[in-house]
N, C-alpha and C. Protein backbone atom coordinates (compact mmCIF):
# COMPACT_ATOMS: atom_id res chain seq x y z
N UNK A 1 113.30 96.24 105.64
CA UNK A 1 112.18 96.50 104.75
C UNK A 1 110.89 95.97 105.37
N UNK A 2 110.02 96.73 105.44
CA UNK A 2 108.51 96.39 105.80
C UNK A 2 107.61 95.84 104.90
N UNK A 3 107.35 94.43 104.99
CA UNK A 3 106.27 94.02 104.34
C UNK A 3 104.96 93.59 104.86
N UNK A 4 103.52 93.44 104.37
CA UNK A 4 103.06 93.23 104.76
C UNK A 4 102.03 92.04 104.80
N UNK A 5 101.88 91.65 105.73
CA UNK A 5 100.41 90.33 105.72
C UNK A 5 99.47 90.36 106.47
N UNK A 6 98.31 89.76 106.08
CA UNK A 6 96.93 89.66 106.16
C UNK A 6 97.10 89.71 108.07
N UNK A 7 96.02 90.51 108.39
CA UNK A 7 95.61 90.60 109.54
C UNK A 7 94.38 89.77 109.64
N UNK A 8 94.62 88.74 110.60
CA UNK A 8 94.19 87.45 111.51
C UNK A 8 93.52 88.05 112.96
N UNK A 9 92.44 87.04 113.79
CA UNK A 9 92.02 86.72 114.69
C UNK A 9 93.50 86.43 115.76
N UNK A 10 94.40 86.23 115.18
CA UNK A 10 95.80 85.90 115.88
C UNK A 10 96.22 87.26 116.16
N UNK A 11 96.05 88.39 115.33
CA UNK A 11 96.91 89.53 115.65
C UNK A 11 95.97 90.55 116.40
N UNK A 12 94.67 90.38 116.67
CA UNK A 12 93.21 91.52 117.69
C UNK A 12 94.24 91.51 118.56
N UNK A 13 94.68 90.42 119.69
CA UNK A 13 94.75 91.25 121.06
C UNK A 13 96.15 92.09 121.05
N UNK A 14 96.93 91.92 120.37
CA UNK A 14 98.29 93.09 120.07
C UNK A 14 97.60 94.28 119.69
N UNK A 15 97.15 94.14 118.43
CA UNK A 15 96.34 95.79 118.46
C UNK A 15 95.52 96.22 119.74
N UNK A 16 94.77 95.46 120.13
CA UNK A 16 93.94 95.87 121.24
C UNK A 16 95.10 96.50 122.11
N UNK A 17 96.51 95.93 122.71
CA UNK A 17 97.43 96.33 123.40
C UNK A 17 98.14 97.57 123.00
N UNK A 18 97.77 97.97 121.88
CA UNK A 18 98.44 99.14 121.45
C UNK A 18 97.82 100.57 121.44
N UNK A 19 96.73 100.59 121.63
CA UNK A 19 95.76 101.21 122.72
C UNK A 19 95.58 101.91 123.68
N UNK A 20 96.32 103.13 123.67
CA UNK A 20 96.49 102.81 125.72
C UNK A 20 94.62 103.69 125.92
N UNK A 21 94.27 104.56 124.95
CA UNK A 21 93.20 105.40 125.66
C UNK A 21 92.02 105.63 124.58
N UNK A 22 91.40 106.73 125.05
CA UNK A 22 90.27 107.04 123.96
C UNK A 22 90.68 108.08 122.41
N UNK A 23 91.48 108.54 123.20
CA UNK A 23 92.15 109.67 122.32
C UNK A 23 92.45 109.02 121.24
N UNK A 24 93.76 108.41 122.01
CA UNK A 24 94.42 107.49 120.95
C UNK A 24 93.98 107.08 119.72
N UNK A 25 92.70 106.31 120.24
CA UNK A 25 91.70 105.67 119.10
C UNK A 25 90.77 106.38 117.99
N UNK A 26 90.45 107.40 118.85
CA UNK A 26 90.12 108.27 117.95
C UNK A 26 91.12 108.69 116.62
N UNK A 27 92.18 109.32 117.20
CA UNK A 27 93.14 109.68 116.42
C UNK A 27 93.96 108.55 115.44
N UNK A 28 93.63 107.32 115.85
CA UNK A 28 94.14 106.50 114.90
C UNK A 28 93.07 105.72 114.06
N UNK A 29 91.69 105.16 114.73
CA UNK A 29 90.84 105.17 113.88
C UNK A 29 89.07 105.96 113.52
N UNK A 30 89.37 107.13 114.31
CA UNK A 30 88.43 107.77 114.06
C UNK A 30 87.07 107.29 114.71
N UNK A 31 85.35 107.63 114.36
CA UNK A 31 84.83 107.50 115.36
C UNK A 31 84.06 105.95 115.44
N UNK A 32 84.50 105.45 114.53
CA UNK A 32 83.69 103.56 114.49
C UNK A 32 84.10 102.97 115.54
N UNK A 33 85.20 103.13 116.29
CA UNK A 33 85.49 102.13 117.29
C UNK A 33 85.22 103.52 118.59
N UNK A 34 85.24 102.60 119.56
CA UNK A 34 84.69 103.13 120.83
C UNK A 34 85.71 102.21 122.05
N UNK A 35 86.14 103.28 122.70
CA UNK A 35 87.45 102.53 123.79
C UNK A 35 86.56 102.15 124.93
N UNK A 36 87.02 101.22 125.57
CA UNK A 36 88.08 100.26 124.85
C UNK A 36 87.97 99.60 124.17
N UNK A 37 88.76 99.40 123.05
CA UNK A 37 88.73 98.58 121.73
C UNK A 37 89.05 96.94 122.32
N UNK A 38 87.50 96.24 121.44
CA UNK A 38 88.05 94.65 122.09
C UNK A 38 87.80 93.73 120.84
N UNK A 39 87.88 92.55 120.92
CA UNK A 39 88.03 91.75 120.18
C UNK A 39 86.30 91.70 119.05
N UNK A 40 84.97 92.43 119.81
CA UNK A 40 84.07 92.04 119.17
C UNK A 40 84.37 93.09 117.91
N UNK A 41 84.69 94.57 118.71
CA UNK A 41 85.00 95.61 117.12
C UNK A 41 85.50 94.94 116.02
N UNK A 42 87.01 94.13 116.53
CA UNK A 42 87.65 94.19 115.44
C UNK A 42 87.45 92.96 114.43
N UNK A 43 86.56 92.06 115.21
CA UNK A 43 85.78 91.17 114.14
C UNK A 43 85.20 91.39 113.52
N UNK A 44 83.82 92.21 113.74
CA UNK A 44 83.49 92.92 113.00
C UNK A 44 84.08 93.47 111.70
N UNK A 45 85.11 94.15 111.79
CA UNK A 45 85.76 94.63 110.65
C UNK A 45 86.38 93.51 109.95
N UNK A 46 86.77 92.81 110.54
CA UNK A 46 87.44 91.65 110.22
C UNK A 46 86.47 90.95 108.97
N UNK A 47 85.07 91.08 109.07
CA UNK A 47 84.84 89.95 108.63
C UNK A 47 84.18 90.97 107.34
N UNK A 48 84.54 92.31 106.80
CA UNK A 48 84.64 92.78 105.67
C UNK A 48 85.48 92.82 104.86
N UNK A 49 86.75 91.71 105.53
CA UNK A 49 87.83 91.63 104.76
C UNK A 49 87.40 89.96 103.84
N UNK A 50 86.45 89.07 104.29
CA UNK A 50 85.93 87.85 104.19
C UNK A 50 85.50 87.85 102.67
N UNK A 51 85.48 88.27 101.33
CA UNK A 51 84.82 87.84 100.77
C UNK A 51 85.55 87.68 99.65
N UNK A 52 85.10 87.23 97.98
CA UNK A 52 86.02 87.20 97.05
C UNK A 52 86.47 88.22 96.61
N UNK A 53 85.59 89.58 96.33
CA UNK A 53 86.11 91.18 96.11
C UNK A 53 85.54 91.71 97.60
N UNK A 54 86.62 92.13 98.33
CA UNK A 54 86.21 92.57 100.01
C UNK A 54 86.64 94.21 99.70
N UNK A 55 86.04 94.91 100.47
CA UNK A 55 85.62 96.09 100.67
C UNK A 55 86.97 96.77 101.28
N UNK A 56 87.26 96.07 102.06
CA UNK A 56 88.32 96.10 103.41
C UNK A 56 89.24 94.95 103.43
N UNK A 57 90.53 95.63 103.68
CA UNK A 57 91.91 94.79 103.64
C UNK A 57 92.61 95.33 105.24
N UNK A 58 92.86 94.60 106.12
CA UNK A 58 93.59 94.51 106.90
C UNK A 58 95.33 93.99 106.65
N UNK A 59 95.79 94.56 107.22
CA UNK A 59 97.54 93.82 107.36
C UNK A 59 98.10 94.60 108.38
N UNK A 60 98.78 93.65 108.53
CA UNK A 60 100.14 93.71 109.72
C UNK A 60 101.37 93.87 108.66
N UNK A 61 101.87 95.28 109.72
CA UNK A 61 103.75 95.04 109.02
C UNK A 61 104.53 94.65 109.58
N UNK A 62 105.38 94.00 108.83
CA UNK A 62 106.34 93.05 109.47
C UNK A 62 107.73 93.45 109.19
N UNK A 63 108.36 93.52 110.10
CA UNK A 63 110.11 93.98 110.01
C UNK A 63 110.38 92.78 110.23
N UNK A 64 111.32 91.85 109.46
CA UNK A 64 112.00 90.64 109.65
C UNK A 64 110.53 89.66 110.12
N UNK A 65 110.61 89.30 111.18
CA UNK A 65 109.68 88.32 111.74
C UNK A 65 108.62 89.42 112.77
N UNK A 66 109.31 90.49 113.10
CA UNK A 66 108.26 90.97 114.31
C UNK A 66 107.35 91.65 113.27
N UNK A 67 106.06 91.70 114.63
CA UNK A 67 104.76 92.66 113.83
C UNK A 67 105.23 94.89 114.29
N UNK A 68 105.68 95.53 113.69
CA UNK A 68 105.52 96.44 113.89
C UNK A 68 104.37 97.70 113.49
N UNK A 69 103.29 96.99 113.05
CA UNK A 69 102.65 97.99 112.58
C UNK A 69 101.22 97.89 111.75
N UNK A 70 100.36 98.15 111.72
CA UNK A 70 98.39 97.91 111.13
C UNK A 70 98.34 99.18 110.13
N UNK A 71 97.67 98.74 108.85
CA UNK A 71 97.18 99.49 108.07
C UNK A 71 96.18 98.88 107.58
N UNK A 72 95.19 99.42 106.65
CA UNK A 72 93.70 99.44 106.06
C UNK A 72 93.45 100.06 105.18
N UNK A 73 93.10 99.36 103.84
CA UNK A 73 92.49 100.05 102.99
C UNK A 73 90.66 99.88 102.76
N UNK A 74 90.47 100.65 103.60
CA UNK A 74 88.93 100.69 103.42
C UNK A 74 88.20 100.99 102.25
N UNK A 75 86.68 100.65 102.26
CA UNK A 75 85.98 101.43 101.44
C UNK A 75 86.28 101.45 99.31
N UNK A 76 86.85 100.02 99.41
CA UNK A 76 87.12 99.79 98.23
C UNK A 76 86.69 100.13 97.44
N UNK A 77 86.16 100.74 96.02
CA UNK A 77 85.46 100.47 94.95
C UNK A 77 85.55 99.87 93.49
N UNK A 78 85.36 98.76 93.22
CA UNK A 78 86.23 98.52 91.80
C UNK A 78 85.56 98.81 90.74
N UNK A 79 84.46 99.51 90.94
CA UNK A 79 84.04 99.82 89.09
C UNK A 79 84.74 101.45 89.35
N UNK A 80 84.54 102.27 90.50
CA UNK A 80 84.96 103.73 90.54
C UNK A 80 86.66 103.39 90.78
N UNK A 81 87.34 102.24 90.94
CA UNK A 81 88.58 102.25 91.01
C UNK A 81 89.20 103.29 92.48
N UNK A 82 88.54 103.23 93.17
CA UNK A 82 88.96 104.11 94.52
C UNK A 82 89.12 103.58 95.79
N UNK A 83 89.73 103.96 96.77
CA UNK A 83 89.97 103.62 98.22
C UNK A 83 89.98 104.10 99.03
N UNK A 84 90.23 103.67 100.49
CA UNK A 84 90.36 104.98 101.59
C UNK A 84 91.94 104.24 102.41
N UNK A 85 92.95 104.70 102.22
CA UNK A 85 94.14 104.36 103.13
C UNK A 85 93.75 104.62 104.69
N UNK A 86 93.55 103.99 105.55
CA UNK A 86 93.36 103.96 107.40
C UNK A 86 94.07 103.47 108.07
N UNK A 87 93.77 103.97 109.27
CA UNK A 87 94.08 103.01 110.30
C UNK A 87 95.89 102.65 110.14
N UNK A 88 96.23 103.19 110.01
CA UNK A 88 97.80 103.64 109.88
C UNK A 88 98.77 103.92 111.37
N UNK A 89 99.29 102.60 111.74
CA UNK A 89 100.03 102.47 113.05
C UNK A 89 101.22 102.21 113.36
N UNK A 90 102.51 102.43 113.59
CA UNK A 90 103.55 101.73 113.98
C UNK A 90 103.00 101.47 115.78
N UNK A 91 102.82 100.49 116.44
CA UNK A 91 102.42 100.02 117.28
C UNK A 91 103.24 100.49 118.56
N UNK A 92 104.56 99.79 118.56
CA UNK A 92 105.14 99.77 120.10
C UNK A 92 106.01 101.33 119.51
N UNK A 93 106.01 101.94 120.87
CA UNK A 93 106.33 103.84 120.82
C UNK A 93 107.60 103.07 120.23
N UNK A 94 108.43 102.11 121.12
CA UNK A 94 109.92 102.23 120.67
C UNK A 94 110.31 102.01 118.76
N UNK A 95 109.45 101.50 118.37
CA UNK A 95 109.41 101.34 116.55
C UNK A 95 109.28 102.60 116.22
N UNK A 96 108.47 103.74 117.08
CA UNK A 96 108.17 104.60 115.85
C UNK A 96 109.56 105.99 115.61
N UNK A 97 109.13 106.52 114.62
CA UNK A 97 110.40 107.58 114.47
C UNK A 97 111.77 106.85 113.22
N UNK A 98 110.71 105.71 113.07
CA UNK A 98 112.31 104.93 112.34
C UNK A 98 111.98 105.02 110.85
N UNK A 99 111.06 105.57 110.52
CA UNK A 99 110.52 105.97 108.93
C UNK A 99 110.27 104.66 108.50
N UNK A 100 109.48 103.64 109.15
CA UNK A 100 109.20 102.17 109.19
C UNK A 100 107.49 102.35 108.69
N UNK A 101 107.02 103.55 109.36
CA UNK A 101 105.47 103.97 108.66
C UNK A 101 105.48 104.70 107.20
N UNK A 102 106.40 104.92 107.02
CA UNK A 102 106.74 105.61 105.85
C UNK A 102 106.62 104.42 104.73
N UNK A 103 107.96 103.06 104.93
CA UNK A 103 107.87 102.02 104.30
C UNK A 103 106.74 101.19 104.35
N UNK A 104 105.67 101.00 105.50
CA UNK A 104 104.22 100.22 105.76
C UNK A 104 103.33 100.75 104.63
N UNK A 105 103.50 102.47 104.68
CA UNK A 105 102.54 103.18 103.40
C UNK A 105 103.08 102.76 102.06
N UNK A 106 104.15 103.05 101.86
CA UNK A 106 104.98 102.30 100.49
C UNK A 106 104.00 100.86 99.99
N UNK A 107 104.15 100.33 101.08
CA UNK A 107 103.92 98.53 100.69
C UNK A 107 102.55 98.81 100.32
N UNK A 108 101.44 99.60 101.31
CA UNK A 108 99.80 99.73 101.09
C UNK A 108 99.92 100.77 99.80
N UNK A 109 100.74 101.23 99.56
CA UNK A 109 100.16 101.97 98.09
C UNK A 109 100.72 100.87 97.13
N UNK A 110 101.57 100.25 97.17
CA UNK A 110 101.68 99.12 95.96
C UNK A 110 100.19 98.32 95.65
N UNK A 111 100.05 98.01 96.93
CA UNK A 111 99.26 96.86 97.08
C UNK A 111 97.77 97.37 96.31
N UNK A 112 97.31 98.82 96.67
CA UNK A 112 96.46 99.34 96.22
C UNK A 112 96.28 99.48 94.47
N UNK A 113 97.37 100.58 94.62
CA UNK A 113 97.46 100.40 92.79
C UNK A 113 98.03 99.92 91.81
N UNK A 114 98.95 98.12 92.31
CA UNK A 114 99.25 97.02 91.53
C UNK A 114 98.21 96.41 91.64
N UNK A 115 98.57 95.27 93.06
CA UNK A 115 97.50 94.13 93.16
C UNK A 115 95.62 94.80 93.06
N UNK A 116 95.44 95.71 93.55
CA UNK A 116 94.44 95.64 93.32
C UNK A 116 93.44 96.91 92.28
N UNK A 117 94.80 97.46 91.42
CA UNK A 117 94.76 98.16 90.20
C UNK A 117 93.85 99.66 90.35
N UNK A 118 93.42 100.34 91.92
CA UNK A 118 92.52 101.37 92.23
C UNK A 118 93.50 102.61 91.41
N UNK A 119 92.89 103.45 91.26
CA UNK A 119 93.11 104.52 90.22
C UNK A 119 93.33 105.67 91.49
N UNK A 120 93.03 105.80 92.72
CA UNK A 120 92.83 106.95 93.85
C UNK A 120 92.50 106.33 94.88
N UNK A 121 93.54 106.91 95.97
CA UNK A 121 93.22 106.50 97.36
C UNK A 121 92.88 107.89 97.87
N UNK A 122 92.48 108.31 98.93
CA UNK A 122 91.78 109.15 100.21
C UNK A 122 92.25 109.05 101.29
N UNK A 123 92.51 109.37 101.78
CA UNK A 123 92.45 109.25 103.45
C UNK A 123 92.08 110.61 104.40
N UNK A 124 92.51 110.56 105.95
CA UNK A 124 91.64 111.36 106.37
C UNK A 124 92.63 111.71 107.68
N UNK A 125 93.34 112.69 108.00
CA UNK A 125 94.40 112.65 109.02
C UNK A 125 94.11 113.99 110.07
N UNK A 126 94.43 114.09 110.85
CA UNK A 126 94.14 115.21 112.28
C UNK A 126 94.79 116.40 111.82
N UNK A 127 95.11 117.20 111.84
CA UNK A 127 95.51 118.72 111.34
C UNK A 127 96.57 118.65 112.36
N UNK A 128 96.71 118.20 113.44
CA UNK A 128 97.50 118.68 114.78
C UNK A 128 98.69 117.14 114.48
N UNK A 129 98.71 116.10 113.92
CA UNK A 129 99.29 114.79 113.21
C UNK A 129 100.14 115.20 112.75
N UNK A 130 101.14 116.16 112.58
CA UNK A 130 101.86 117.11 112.18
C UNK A 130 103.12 115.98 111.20
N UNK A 131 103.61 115.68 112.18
CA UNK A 131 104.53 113.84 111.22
C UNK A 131 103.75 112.89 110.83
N UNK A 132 102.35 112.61 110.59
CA UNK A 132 101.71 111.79 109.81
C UNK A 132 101.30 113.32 108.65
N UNK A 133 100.86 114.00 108.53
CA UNK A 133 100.63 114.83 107.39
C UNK A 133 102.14 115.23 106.28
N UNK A 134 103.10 115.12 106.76
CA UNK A 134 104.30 115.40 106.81
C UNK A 134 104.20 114.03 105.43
N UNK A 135 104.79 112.77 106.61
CA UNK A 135 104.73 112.07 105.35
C UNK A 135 104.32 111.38 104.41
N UNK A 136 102.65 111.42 104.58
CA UNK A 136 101.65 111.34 103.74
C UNK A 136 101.83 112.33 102.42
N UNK A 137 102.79 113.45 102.40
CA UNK A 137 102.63 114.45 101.52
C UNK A 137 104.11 114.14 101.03
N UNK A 138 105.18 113.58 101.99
CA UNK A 138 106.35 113.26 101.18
C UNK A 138 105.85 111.85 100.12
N UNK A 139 105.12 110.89 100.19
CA UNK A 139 104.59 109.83 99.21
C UNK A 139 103.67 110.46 98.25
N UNK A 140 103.17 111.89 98.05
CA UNK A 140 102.65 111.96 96.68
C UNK A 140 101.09 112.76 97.48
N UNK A 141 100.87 112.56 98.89
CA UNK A 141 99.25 112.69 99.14
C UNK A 141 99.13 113.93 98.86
N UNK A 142 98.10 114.82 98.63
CA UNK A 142 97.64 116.02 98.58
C UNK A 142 96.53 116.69 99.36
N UNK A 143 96.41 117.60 100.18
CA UNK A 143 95.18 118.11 100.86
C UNK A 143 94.32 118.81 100.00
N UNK A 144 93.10 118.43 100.14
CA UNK A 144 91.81 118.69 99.22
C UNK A 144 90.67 119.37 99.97
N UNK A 145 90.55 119.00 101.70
CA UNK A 145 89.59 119.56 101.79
C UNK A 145 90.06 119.68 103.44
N UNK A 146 90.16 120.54 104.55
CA UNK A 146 89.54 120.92 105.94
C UNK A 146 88.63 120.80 106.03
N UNK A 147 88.35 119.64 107.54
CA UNK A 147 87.05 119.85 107.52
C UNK A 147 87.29 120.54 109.61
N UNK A 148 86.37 121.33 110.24
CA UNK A 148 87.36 121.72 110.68
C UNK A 148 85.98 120.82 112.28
N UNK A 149 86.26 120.67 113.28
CA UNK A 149 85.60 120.48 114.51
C UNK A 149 85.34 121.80 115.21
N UNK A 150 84.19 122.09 115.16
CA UNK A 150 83.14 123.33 116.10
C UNK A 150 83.40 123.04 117.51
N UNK A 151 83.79 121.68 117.93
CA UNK A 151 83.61 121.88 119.51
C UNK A 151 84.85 121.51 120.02
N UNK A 152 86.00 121.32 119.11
CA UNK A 152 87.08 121.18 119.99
C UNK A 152 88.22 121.06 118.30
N UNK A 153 88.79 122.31 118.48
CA UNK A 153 89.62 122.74 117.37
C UNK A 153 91.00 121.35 117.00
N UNK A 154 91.31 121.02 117.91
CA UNK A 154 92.60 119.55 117.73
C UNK A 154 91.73 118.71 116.97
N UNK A 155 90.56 118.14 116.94
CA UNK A 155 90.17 117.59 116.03
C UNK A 155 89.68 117.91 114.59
N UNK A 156 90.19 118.99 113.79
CA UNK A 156 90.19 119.26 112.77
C UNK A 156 90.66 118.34 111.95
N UNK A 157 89.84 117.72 111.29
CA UNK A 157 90.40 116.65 110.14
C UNK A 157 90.50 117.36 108.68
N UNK A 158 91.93 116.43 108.11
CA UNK A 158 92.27 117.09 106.97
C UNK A 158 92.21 115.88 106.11
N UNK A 159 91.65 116.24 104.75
CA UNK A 159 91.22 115.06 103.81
C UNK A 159 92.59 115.27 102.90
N UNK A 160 93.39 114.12 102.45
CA UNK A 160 93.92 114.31 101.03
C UNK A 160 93.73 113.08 100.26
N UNK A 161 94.61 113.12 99.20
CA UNK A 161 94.38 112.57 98.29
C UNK A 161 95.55 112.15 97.08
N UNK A 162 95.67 110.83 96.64
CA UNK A 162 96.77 110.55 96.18
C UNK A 162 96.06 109.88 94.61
N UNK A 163 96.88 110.13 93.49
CA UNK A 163 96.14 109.26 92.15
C UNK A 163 97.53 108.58 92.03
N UNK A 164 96.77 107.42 91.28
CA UNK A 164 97.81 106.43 90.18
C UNK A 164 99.04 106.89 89.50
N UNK A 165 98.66 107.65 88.98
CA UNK A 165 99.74 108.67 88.18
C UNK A 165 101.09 109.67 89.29
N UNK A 166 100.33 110.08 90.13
CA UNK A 166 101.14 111.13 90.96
C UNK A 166 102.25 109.80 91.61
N UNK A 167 101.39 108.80 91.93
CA UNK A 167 102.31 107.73 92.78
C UNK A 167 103.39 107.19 91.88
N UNK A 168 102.72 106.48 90.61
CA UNK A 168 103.64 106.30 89.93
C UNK A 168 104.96 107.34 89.16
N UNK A 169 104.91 108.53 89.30
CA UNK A 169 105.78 109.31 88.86
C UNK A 169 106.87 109.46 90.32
N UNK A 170 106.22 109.22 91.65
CA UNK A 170 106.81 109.16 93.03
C UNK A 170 107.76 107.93 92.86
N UNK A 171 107.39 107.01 92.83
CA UNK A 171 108.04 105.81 92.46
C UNK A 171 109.26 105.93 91.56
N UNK A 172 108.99 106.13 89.86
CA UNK A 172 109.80 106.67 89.36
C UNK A 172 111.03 107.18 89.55
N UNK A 173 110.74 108.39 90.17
CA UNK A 173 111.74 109.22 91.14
C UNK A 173 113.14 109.11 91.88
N UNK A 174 112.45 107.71 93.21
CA UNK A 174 113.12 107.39 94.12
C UNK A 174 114.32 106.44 93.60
């Protein structure tokens, strides 16, 4: 079972290692970071996780004791009750394929609409992500909008969208 905890100044240079290119980064966090990704980016972000109601939540997932994996709920809002799910990683190639990102999303949608009671998350995934769209849509997500790239068609981003209700009837379910 994958659970998760707070992402630390202890865990930058593993992510940084998980990294290998520009692509990569793009495709996992879109265009705020710029490769190579180093320790000043991710302080930066880091320090929107700093406050008593923070905007931004970092965590690491954890299988037993190892770190397998980074997620983010950006872009908080608590009077509109909304979020943005990001930055969504199983890290080392050999972890992935084990439906371990599947359980990391599990834990970040609890976390979203228990602990921190948001009514709708968002997120924002590549059209060509073919097993991240996959099981973003087996947990409840929905596509709402294409948006498509004029200068290079693989980067077509696809927006969906998950509510309180749809998750909790997902839950239900299982």
């Amino acid at each position: 079972m994958i659970t998760l905890e707070i992402f630390g100044t202890s865990d930058i240079q593993r992510l940084i290692d998980w990294i290998p290119d520009s692509d990569f980064l793009l495709q996992w966090a879109g265009p705020e970071y710029v490769f190579p990704l180093d320790e000043a980016q991710l302080n930066r972000t880091l320090e929107k996780t700093r406050s008593a109601h923070p905007s931004h939540f970092m965590f690491k997932a954890m299988l037993n004791s190892v770190t397998v994996g980074h997620v983010e709920i950006m872009a908080v809002d608590y009077v509109e009750k909304r979020g943005v799910l990001a930055r969504v990683l199983i890290g080392p190639k050999n972890h992935r394929g084990k439906g371990w990102g599947k359980s990391m999303i599990q834990s970040a949608l609890n976390f979203a609409f228990n602990d921190l009671a948001l009514d709708n998350l968002d997120l924002g995934v590549f059209k060509f992500n073919k097993a991240a769209v996959h099981c973003y849509k087996q947990l409840g997500f929905e596509p709402y909008i294409t948006i498509p790239n004029l200068e290079n068609d693989k980067w077509t981003l696809l927006r969906m969208n998950l509510n309180r209700i749809t998750w909790q009837r997902a839950v239900k379910g299982n």
